[in-house]
Protein backbone atom coordinates (compact mmCIF):
# COMPACT_ATOMS: atom_id res chain seq x y z
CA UNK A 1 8.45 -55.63 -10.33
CA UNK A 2 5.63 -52.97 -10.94
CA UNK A 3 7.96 -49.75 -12.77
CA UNK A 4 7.65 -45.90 -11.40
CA UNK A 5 4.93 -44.15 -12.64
CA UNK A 6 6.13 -40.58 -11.76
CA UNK A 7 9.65 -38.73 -11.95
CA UNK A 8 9.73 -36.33 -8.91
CA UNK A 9 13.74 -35.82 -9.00
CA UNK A 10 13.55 -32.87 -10.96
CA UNK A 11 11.91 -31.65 -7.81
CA UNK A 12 14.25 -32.09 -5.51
CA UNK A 13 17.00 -31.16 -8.06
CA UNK A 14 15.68 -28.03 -7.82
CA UNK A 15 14.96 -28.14 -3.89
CA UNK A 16 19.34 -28.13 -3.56
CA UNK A 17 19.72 -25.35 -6.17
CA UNK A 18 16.92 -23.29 -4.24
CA UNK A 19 15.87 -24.27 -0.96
CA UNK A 20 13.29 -21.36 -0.87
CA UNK A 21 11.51 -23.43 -2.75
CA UNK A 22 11.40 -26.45 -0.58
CA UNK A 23 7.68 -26.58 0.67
CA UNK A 24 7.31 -29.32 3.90
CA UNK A 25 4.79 -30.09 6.75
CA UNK A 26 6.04 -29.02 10.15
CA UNK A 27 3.54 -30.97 12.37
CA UNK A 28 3.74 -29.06 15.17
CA UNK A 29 0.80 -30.17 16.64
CA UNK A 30 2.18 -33.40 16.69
CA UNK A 31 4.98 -33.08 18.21
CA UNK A 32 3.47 -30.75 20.72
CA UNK A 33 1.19 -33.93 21.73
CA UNK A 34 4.30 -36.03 21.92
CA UNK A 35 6.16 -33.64 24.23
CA UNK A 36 3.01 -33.13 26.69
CA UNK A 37 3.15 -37.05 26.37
CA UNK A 38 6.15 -37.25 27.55
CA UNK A 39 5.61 -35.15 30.33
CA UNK A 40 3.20 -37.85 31.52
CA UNK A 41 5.51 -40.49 31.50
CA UNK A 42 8.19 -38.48 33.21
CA UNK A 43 5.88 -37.24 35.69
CA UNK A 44 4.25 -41.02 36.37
CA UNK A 45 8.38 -42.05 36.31
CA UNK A 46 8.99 -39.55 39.37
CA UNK A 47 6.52 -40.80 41.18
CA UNK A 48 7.30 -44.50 41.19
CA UNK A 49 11.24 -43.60 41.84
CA UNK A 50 9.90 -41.68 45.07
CA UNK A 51 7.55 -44.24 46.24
CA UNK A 52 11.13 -46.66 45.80
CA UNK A 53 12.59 -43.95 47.72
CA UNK A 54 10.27 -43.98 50.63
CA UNK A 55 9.99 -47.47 50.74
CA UNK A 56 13.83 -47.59 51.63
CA UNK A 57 15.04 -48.46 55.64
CA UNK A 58 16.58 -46.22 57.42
CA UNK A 59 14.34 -43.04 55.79
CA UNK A 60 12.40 -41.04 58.26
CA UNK A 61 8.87 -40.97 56.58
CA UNK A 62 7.62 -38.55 59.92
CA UNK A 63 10.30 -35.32 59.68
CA UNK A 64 10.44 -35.11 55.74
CA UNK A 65 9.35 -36.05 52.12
CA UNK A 66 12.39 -37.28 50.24
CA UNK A 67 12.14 -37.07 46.27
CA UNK A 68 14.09 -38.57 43.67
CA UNK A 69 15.66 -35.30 42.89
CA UNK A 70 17.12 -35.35 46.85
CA UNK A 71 18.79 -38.53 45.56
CA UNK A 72 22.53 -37.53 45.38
CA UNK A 73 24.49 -39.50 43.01
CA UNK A 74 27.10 -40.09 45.62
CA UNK A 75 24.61 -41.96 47.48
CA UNK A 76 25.14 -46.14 47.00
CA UNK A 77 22.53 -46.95 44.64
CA UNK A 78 24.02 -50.46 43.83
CA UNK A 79 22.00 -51.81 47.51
CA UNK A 80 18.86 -50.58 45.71
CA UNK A 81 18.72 -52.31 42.06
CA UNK A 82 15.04 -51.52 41.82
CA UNK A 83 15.82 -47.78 41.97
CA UNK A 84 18.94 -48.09 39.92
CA UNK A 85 16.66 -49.07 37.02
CA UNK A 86 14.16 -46.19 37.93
CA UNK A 87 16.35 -43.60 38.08
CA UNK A 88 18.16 -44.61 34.81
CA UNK A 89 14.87 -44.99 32.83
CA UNK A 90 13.88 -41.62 34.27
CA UNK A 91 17.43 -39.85 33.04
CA UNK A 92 16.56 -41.61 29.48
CA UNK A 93 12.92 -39.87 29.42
CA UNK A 94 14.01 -36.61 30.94
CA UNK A 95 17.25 -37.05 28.14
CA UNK A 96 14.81 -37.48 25.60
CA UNK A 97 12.00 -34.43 26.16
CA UNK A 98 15.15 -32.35 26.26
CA UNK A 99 16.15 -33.33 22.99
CA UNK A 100 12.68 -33.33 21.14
CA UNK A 101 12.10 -29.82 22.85
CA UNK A 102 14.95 -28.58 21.28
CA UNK A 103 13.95 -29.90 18.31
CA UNK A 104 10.45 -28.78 17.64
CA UNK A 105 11.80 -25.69 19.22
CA UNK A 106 14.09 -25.20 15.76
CA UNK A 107 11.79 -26.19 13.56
CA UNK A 108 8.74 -23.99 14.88
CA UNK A 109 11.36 -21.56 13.91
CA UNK A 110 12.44 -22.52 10.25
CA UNK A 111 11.82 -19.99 7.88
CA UNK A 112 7.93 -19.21 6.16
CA UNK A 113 8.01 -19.44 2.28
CA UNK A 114 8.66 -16.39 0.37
CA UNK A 115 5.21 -15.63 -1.34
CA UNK A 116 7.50 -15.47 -4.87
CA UNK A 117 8.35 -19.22 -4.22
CA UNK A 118 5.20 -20.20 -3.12
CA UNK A 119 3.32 -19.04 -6.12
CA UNK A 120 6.28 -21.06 -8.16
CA UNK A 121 5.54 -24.21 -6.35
CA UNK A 122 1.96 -23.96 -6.96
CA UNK A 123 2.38 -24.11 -10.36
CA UNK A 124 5.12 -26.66 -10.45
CA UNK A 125 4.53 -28.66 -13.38
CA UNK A 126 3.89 -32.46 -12.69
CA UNK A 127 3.34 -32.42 -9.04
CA UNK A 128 -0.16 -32.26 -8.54
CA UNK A 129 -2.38 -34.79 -10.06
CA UNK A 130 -6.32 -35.61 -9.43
CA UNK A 131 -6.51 -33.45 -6.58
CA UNK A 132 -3.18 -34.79 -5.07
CA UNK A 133 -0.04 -33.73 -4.62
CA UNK A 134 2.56 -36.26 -5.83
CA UNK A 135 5.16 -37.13 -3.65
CA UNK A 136 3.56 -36.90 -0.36
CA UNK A 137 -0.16 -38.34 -1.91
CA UNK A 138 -1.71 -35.36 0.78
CA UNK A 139 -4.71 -32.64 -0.72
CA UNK A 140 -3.28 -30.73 -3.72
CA UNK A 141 -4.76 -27.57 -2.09
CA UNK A 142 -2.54 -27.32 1.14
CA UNK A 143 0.39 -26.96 -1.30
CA UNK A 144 -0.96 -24.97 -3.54
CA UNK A 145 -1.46 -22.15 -1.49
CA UNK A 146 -0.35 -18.76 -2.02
CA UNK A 147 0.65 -17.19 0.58
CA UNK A 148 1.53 -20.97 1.84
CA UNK A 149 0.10 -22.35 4.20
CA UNK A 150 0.81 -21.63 7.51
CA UNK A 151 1.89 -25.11 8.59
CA UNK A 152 4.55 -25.25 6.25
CA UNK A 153 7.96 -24.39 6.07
CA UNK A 154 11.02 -23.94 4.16
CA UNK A 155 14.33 -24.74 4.38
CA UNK A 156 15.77 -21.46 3.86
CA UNK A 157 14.10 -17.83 4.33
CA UNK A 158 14.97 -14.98 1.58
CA UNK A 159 15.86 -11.60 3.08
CA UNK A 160 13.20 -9.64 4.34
CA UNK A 161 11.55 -6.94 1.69
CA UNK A 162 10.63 -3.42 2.28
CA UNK A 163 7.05 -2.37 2.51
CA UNK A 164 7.01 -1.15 -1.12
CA UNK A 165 8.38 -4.37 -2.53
CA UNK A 166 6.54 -6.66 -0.66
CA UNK A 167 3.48 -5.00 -1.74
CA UNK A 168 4.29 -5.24 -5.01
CA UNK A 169 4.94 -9.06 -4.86
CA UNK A 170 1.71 -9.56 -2.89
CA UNK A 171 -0.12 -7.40 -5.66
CA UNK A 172 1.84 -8.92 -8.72
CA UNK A 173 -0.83 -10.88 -10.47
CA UNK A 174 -3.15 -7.78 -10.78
CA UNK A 175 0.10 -5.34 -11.41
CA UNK A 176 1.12 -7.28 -14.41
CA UNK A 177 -2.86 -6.94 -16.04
CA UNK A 178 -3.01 -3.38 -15.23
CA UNK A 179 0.63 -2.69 -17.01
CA UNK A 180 -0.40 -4.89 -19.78
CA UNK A 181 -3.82 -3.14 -20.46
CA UNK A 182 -1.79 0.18 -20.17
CA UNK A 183 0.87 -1.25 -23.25
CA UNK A 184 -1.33 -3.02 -24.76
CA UNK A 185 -3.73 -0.15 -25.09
CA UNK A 186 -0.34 2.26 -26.64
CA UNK A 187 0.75 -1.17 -28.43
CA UNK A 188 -2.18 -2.56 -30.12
CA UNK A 189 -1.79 -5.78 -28.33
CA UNK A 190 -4.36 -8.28 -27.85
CA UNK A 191 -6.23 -7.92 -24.68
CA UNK A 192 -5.66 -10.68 -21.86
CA UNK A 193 -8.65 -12.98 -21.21
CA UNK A 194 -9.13 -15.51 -18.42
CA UNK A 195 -8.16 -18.37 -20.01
CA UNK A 196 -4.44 -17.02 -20.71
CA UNK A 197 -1.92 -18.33 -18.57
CA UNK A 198 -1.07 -16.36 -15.28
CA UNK A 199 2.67 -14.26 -15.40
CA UNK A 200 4.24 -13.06 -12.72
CA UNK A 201 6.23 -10.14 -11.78
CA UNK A 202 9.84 -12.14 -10.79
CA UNK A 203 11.58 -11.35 -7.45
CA UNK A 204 15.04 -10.14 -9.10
CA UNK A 205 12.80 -7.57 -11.61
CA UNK A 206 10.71 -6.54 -8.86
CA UNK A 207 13.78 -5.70 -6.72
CA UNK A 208 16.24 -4.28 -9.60
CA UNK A 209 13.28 -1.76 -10.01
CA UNK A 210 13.26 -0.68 -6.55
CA UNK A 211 17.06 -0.50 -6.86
CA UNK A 212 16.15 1.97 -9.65
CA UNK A 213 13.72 4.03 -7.86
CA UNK A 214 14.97 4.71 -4.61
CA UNK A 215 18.41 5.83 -6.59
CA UNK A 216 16.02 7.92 -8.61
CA UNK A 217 14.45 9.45 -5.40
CA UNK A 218 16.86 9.70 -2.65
CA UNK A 219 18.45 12.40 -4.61
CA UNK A 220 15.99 14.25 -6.06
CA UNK A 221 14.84 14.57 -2.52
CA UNK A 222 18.02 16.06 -1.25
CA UNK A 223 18.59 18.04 -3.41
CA UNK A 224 15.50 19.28 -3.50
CA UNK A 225 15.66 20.18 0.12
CA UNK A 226 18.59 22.34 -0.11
CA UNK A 227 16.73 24.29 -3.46
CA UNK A 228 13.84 24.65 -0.63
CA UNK A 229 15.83 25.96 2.21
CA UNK A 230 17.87 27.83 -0.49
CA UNK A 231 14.67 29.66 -1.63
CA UNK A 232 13.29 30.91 1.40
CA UNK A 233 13.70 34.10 2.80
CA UNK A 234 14.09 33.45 6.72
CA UNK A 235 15.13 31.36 9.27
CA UNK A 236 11.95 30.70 10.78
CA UNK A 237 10.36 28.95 7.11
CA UNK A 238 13.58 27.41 6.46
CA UNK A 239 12.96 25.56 10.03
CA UNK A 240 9.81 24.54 9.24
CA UNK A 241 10.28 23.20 5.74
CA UNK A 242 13.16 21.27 7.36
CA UNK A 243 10.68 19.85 9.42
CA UNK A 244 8.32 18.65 6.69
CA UNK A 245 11.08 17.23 4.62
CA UNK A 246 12.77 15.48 7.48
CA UNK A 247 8.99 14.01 8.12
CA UNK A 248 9.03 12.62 4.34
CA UNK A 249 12.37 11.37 4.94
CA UNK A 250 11.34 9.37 7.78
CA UNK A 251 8.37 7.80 6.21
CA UNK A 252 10.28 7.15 2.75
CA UNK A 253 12.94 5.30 5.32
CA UNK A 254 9.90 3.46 6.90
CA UNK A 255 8.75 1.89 3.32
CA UNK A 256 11.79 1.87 1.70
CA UNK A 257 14.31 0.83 4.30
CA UNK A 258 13.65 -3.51 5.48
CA UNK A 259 14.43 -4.37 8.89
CA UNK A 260 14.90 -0.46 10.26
CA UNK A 261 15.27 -0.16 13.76
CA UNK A 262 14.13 2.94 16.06
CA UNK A 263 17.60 4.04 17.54
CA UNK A 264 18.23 4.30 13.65
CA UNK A 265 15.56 6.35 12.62
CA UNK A 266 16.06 8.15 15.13
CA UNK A 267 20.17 8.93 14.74
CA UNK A 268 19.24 9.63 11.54
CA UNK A 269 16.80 12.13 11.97
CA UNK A 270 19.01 13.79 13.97
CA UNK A 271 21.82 13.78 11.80
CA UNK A 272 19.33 15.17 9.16
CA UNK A 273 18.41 17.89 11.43
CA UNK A 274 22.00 18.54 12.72
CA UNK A 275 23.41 19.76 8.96
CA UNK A 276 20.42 21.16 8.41
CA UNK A 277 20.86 23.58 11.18
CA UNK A 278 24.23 24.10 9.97
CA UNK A 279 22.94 25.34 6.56
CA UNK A 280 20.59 27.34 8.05
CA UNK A 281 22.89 29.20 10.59
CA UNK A 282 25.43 29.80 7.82
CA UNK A 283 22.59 31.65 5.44
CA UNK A 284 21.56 33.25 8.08
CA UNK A 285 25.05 34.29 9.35
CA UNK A 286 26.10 35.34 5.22
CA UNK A 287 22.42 36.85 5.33
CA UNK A 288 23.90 39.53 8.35
């Protein structure tokens, strides 16, 4: 017996301990073809259990059209074995298309690949071979990808990013030169040519500095909005510097903030605007 050539369970190893890694074909297409198939047959399956319908006695063919959905279960089917067997293949087809609806219907909806794990995969070591990728034996380039491909799926989505973060994922290859020239340059460090491998920004350093930044900022803006309001000498400025800070606030929530709704930004901005009008009634009332 002919021995494996290739180890690919190092792959899938690492498919259970992160399935946002997992990279597979969703063939929609197909099964959309299969499902408009089996519309066909259903359809072509109605219209023979309605011709055995009409060709039963005792059914006026003048007054009315009787269908196979008129057909009440109650009705003795047992006198008609040729429609028995009709209307039972029909509840198997109909049975079926249900089911395979369903199912396309979840995995249409299975999550994208992050773009993180989708540059990882397309440098998997091992998996891609002459042009090939190994355990599938499809076109190395439909898997290698990044962003992936947009037939592909994943068995399990990451949280969605903010604007900021995502940009910086999308942008990571030419982040990490740029930083790199900037050290390098303070550092005396050899400059990076083409042939040098590729290095990535990773997901968790990406987002730990984010974590960093907005506690950096969030802050520093508040408190620079009361030293604002604090500093001006009437109501009417202190208004409309409120205004312009509440209109950085909303765009630093916009980039910042994944997943924000507009009933939030909007109870927010009023909140915002709500104790600011209390700080600027009480100056104005210790002001009198």
């Amino acid at each position: 017996m002919q021995g494996l050539r290739h180890r690919y369970s190092f792959l899938y190893d690492e498919f259970v301990q992160t399935p946002e890694l997992a990279k597979f074909r969703q063939f929609l297409d197909i099964s959309s073809w299969r499902l408009n198939r089996q519309v066909l047959l259903i359809e072509n399956k109605v219209k023979e259990c309605n011709d055995a319908i009409a060709d039963i006695e005792g059914i006026s063919r003048e007054t009315s059209v009787f269908r196979v959905t008129d057909f009440h279960p109650a009705h003795d089917v047992e006198q008609h074995p040729k429609l028995k067997l009709l209307i039972k293949d029909l509840d198997i087809l109909v049975r079926g298309y249900s089911k395979d609806l369903i199912l396309t219907h979840q995995v249409a909806n299975l999550p994208e690949q992050n773009l993180v794990y989708a540059r990882h995969f397309a440098e998997f070591k091992g998996l891609f071979m002459d042009g090939f990728y190994g355990p599938t034996g499809e076109a190395a380039a439909r898997y290698q990808k990044v962003p992936a491909d947009e037939e592909l799926c994943a068995l399990k989505g990451l949280d969605e990013e903010d604007y900021i973060t995502n940009f910086l994922l999308k942008h990571a290859k030419s982040i990490y030169r740029s930083m790199y020239a900037v050290l390098g340059w303070l550092f005396r460090w050899p400059p990076l040519d083409d042939s040098s491998p590729t290095k990535y920004i990773s997901l968790q350093a990406v987002r730990t500095s984010m974590h960093y930044f907005v506690g950096f900022y969030v802050p520093l803006l508040l408190t620079g909005t009361l030293a604002l309001l604090n500093g001006l000498d009437s109501d009417p400025k202190r208004i409309i510097a409120l205004g312009c800070v509440a209109f950085v606030l909303m765009w630093s929530l916009i980039l910042l903030v994944p997943s924000l709704k507009r009933h939030d930004l909007v109870a927010i901005a009023t909140a915002f605007f709500a104790v600011g009008g209390i700080y600027i009634g009480s100056r104005s009332h210790d002001s009198c």
